[in-house]
Protein backbone atom coordinates (compact mmCIF):
# COMPACT_ATOMS: atom_id res chain seq x y z
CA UNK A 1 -107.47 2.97 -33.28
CA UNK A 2 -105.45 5.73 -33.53
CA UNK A 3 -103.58 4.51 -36.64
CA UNK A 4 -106.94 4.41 -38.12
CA UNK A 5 -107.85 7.96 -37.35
CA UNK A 6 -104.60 9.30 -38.47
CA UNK A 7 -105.42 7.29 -41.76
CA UNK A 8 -109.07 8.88 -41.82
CA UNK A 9 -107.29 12.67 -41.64
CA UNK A 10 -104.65 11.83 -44.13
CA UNK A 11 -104.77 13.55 -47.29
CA UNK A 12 -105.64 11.83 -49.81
CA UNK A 13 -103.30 9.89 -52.41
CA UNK A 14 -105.25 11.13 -55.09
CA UNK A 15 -107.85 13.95 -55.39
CA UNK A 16 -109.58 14.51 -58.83
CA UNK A 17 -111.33 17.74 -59.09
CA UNK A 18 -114.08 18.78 -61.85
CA UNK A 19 -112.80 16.30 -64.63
CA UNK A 20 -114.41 16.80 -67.83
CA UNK A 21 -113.80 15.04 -71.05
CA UNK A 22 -115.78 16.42 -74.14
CA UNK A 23 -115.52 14.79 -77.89
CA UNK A 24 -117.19 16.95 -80.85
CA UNK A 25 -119.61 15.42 -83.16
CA UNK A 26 -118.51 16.60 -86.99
CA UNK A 27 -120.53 16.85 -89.55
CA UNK A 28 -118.66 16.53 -92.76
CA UNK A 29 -119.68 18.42 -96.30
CA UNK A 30 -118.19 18.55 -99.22
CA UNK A 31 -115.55 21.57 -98.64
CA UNK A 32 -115.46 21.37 -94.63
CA UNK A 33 -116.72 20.14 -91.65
CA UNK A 34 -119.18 21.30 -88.90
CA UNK A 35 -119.22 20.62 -85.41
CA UNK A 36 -122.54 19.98 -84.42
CA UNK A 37 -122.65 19.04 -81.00
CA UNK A 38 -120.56 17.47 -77.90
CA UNK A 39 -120.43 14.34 -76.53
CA UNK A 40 -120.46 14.86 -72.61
CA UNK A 41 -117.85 11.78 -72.11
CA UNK A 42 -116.89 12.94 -68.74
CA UNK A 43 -118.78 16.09 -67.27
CA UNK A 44 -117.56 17.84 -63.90
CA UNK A 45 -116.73 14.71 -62.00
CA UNK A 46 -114.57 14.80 -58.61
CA UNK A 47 -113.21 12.20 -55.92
CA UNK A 48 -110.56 11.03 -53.92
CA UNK A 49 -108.36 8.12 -53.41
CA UNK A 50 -106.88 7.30 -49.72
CA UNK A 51 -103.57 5.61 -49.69
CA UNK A 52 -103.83 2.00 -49.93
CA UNK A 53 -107.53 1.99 -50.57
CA UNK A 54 -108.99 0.05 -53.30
CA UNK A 55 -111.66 2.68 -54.74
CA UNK A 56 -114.38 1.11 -57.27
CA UNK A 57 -115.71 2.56 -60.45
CA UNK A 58 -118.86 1.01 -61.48
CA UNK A 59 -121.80 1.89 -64.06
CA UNK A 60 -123.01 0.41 -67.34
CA UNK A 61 -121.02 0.32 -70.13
CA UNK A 62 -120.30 3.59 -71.91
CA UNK A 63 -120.94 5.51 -68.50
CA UNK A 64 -117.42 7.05 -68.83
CA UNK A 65 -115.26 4.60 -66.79
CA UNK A 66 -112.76 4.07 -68.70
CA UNK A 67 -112.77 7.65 -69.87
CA UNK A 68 -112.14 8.66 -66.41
CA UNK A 69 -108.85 6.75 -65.80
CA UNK A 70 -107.24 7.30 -69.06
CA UNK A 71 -107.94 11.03 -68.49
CA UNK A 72 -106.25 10.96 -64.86
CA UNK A 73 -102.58 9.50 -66.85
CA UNK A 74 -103.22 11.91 -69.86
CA UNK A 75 -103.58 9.10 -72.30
CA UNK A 76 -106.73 10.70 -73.18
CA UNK A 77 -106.17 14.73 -72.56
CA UNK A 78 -108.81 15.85 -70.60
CA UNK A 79 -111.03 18.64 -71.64
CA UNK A 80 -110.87 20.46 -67.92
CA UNK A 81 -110.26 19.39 -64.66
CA UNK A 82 -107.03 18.55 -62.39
CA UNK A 83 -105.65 15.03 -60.84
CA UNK A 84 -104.13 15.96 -57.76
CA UNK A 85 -101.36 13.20 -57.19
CA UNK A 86 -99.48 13.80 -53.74
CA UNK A 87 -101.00 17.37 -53.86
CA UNK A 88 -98.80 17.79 -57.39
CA UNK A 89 -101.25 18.51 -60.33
CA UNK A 90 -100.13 15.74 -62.55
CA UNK A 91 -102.24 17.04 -65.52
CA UNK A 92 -100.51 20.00 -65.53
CA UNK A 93 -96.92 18.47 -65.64
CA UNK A 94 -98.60 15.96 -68.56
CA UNK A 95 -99.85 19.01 -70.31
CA UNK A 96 -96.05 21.35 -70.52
CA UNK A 97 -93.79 19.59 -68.05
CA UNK A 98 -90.40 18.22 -69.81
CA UNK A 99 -89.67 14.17 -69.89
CA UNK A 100 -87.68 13.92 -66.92
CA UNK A 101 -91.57 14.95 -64.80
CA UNK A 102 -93.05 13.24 -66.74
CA UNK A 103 -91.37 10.36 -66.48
CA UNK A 104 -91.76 10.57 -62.74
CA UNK A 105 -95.60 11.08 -62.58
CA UNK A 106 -95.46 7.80 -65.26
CA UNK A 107 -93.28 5.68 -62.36
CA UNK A 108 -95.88 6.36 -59.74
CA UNK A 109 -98.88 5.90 -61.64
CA UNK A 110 -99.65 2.94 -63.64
CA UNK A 111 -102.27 1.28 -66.23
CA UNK A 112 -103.28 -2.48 -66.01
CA UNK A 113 -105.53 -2.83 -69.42
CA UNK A 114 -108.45 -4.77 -69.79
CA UNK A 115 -107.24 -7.49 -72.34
CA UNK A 116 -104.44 -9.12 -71.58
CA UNK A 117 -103.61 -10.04 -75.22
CA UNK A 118 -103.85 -7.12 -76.82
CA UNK A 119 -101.81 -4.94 -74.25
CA UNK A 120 -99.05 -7.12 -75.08
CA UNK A 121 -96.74 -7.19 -78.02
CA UNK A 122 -96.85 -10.72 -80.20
CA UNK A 123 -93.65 -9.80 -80.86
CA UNK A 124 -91.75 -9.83 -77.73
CA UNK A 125 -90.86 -12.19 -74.51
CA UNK A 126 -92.31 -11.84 -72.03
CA UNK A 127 -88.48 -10.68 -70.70
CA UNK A 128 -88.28 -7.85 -73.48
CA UNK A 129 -92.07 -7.14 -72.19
CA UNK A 130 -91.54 -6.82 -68.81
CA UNK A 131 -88.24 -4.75 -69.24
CA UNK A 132 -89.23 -2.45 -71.37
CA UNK A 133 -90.42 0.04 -68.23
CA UNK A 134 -86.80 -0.68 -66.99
CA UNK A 135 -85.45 1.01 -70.04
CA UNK A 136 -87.65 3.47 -70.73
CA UNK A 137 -87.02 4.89 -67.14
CA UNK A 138 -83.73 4.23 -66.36
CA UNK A 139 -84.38 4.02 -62.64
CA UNK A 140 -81.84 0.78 -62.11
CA UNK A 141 -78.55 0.46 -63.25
CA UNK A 142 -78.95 -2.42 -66.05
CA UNK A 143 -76.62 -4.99 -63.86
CA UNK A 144 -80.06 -5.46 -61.76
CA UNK A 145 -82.46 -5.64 -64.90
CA UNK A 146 -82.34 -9.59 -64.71
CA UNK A 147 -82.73 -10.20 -60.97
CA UNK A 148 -85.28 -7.44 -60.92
CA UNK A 149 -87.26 -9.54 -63.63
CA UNK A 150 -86.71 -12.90 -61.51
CA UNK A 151 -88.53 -11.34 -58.53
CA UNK A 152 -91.86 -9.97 -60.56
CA UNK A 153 -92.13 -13.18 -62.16
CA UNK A 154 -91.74 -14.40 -58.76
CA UNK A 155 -94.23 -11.80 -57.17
CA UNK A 156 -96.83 -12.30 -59.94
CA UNK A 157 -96.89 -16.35 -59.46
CA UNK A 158 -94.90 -17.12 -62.39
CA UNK A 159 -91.70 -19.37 -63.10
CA UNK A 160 -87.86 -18.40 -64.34
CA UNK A 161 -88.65 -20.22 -67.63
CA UNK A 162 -91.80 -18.14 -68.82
CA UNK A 163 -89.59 -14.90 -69.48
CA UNK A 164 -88.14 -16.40 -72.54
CA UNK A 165 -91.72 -17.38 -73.54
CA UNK A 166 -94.45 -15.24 -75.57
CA UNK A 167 -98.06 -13.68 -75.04
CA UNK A 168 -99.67 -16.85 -77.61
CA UNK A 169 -97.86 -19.09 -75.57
CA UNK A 170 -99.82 -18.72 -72.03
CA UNK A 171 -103.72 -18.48 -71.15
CA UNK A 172 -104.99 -15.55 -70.21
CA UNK A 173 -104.84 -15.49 -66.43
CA UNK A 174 -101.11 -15.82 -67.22
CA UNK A 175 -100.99 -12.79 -70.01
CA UNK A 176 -102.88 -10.90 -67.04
CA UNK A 177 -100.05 -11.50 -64.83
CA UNK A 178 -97.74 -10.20 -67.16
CA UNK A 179 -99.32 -6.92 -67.66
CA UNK A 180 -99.52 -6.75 -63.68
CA UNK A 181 -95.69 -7.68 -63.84
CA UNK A 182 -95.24 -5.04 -66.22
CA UNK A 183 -96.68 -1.91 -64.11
CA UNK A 184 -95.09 -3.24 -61.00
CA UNK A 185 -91.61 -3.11 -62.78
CA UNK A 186 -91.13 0.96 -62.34
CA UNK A 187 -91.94 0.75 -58.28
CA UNK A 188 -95.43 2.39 -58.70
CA UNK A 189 -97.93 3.69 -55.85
CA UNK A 190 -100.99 3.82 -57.44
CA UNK A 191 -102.35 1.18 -59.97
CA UNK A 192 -105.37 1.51 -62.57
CA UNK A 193 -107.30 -1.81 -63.21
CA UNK A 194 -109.48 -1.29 -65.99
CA UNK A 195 -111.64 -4.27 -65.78
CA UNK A 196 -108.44 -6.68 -65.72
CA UNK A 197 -110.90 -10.03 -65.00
CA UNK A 198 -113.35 -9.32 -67.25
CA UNK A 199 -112.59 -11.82 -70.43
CA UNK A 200 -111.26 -14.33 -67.73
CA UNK A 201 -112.91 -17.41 -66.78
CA UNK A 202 -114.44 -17.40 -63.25
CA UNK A 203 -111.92 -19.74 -61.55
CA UNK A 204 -108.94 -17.50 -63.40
CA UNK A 205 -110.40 -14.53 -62.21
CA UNK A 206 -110.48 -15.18 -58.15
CA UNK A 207 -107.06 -15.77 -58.71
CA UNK A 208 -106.29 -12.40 -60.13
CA UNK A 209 -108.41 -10.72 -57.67
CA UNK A 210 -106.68 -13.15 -54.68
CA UNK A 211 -102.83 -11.53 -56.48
CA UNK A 212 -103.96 -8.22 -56.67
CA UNK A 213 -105.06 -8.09 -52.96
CA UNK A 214 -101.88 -9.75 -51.55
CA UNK A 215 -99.78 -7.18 -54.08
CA UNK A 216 -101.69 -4.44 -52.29
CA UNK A 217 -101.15 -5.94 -48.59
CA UNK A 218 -96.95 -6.36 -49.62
CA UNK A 219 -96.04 -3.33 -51.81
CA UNK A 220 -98.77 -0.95 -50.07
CA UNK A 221 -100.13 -0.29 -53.45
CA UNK A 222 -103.84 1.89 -54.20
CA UNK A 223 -105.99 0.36 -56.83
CA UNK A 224 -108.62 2.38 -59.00
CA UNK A 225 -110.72 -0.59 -59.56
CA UNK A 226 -113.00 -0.57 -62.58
CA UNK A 227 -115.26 -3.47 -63.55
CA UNK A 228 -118.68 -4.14 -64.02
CA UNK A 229 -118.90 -6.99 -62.02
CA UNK A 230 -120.28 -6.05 -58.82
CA UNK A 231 -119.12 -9.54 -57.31
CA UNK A 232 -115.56 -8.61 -57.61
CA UNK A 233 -116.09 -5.50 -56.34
CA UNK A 234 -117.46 -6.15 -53.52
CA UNK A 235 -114.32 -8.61 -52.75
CA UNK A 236 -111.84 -6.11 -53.64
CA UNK A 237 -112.76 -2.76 -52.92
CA UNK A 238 -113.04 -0.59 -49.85
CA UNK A 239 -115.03 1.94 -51.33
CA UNK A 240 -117.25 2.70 -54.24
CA UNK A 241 -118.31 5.14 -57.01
CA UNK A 242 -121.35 5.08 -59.10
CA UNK A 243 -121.39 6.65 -62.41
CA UNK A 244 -124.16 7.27 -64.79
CA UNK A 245 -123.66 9.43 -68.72
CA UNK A 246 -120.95 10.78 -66.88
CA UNK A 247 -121.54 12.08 -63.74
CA UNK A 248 -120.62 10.31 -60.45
CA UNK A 249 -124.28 9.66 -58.90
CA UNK A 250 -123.36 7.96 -55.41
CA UNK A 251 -120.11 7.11 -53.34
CA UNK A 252 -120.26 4.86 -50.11
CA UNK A 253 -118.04 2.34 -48.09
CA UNK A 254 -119.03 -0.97 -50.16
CA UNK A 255 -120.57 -2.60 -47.21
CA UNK A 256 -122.55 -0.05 -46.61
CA UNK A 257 -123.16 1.25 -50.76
CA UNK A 258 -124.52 -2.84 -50.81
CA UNK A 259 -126.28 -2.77 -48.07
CA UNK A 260 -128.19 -0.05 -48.37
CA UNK A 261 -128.00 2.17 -51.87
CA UNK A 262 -129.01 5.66 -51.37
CA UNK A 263 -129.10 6.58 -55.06
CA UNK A 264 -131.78 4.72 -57.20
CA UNK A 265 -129.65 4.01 -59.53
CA UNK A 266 -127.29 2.12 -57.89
CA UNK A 267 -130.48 -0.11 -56.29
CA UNK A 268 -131.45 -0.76 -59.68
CA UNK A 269 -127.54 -2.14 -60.79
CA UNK A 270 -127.59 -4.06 -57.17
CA UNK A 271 -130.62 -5.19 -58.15
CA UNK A 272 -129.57 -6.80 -61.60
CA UNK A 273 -126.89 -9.26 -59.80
CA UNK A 274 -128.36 -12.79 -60.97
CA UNK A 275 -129.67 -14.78 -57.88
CA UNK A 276 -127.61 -18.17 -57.59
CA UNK A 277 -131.31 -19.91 -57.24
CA UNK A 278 -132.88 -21.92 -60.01
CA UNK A 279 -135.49 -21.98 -58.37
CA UNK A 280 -135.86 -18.34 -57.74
CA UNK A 281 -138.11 -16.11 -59.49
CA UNK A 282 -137.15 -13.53 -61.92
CA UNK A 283 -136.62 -10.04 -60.60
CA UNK A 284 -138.41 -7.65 -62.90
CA UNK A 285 -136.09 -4.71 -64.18
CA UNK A 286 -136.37 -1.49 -61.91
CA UNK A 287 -135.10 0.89 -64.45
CA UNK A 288 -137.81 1.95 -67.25
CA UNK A 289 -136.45 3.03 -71.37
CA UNK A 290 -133.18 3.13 -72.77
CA UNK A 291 -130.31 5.12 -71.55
CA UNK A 292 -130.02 8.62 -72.94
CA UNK A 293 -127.95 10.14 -75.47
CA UNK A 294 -123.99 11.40 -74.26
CA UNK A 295 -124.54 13.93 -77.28
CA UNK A 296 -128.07 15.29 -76.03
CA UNK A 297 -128.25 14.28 -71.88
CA UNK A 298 -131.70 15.10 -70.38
CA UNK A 299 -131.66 18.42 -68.27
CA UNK A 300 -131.77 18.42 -64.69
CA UNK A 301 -130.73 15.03 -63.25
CA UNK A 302 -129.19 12.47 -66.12
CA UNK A 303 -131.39 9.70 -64.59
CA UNK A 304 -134.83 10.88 -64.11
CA UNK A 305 -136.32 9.50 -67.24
CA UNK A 306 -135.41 6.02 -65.67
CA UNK A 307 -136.31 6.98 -62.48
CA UNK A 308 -139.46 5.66 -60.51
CA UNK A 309 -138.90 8.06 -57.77
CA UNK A 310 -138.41 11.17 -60.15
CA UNK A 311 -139.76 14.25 -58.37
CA UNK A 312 -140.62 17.56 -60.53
CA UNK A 313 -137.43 19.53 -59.62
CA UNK A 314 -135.24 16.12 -61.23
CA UNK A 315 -136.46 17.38 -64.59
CA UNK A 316 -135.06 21.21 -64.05
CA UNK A 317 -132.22 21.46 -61.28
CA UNK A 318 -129.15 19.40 -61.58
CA UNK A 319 -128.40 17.55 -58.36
CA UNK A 320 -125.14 18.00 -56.16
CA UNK A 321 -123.15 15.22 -54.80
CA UNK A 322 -123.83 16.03 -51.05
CA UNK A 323 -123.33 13.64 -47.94
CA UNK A 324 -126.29 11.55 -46.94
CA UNK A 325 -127.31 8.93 -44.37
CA UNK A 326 -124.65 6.23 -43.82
CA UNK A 327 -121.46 7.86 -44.91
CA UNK A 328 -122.35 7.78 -48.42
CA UNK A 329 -122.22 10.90 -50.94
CA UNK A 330 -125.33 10.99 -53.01
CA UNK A 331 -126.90 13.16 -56.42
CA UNK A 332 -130.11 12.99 -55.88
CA UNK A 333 -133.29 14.99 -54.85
CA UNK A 334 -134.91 12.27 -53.61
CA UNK A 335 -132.84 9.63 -52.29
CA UNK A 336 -133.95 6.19 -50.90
């Protein structure tokens, strides 16, 4: 018990505060061209990341998921914001700090991509693949390169033999081993997993989801978990944030955030899990129209065109995330 408080008044790993990502809309004449608007990508979003929690990202596609963890590693420069990592602003050392910082921040924080093909070069083994961090970052003297690869193939459920192979010749749960390889090779802390089960069979995925937890449990590792698929994430995660046109709506222990949604939004995703019935009837949609434009996002609250619970003041004030019944942190002038 008192390990667990201690863990409760930690700070956190990771603390991201007002993250905003904006992308201009041109409009191009015949001499020059005219920015005509902003797409909101990302607009004044903030959380934090325990050590060794697993922390969800879920929303509909385009929501700004994806936008969110490349800004937090810089491959996509945010617009504002900072990523507190260990109470160092990593942004800031991204932004002006020289390659030896850099490098550091990289080593502690790591990317697993979404496709497993495509985040790996044709061109090399899967040795050359996997090594690559090793030489980039110099943090092993090169006489351990090779027993260093031995043990990730080892700790990724892979054999000696597959590091002379290449990305066409394994399946996909394989390739998605080797990217998870790949990120563990610098000694990393913190992991992004941008929907890394997504184009993988159902039987492939479990087993992905089964590696990453007992990766977690050996190398104390913390996950930002992104998918979609609210089955996985409820297997994986600890907690969980909602985000809608790119604002974080709701944020709640995932027991609790599935048990009982504050944020009508997140009842009406919940809500669109298929029922393993045949025999069950259809659940009619909650949500009502088509989500809004990034480029022109309704005033007040993003969601209360969809909203069946839309009060007047959703349509003029902007709500806060503020904490709410249960735990959970919720946007929303009338919650459920």
């Amino acid at each position: 018990m008192g390990t667990e408080l201690s863990a409760m008044n930690a700070p956190p790993l990771l603390r991201i505060e007002e993250l905003v990502k904006l992308y201009p809309v041109w409009r191009r004449g015949i001499f020059r061209s005219n920015a005509v608007g902003m797409i909101r990508a990302i607009d004044n979003i903030s959380f934090e990341i325990q050590q060794g929690e697993t922390l969800a990202l879920v929303g509909e596609s385009g929501c700004g998921k994806t936008t969110t963890a490349r800004s937090m590693l810089y491959l996509t420069p945010p617009t504002a914001g900072r990523a507190l990592f260990n109470g160092t602003d990593v942004l800031e050392i991204f932004r002006s700090g020289g390659r030896a910082a850099v490098l550091k921040i990289r080593r502690q924080m790591q990317y697993v991509f979404q496709d497993p093909y495509l985040s790996l070069n044709p061109r090399w083994s899967i040795a050359e693949t996997i090594l690559e961090p090793m030489r980039v970052h110099q943090h092993l003297p090169k006489s351990a390169w090779e027993g260093r690869l031995m043990e990730l193939l080892g700790l990724v459920g892979l054999e000696r033999y597959h590091a002379w192979r290449y990305p066409h010749e394994f399946s996909g749960g394989q390739r998605q081993r080797v990217g998870i390889a790949r990120a563990l090779a610098v000694e990393p802390q913190f992991l992004i997993c941008d929907e890394p089960v997504s184009s993988l069979d159902v039987s492939v995925r479990a087993q992905i989801l089964n590696l990453l937890l007992d990766l977690q449990e050996r190398l104390r590792l913390t996950y930002l978990y992104i998918s979609h698929d609210l089955s996985s994430v409820r297997f994986i995660s600890n907690r969980v944030a909602v985000m809608y046109l790119g604002k974080i709506v709701e944020i709640a222990d995932v027991d609790e955030l599935f048990t009982n949604p504050a944020h009508h939004y997140t009842f009406a995703l919940l809500a669109a899990i298929p029922v393993l019935d045949p025999g069950a009837a259809a659940r009619a949609s909650v949500l009502r129209g088509e989500v809004p434009s990034a480029l022109n996002p309704p005033r007040g609250c993003r969601f209360h065109p969809r909203c069946v619970a839309a009060l007047s003041q959703c349509s003029e004030t902007e709500p806060l995330l503020q904490p709410a019944a249960g735990g959970h942190l919720v946007a929303c002038h009338n919650p459920r």
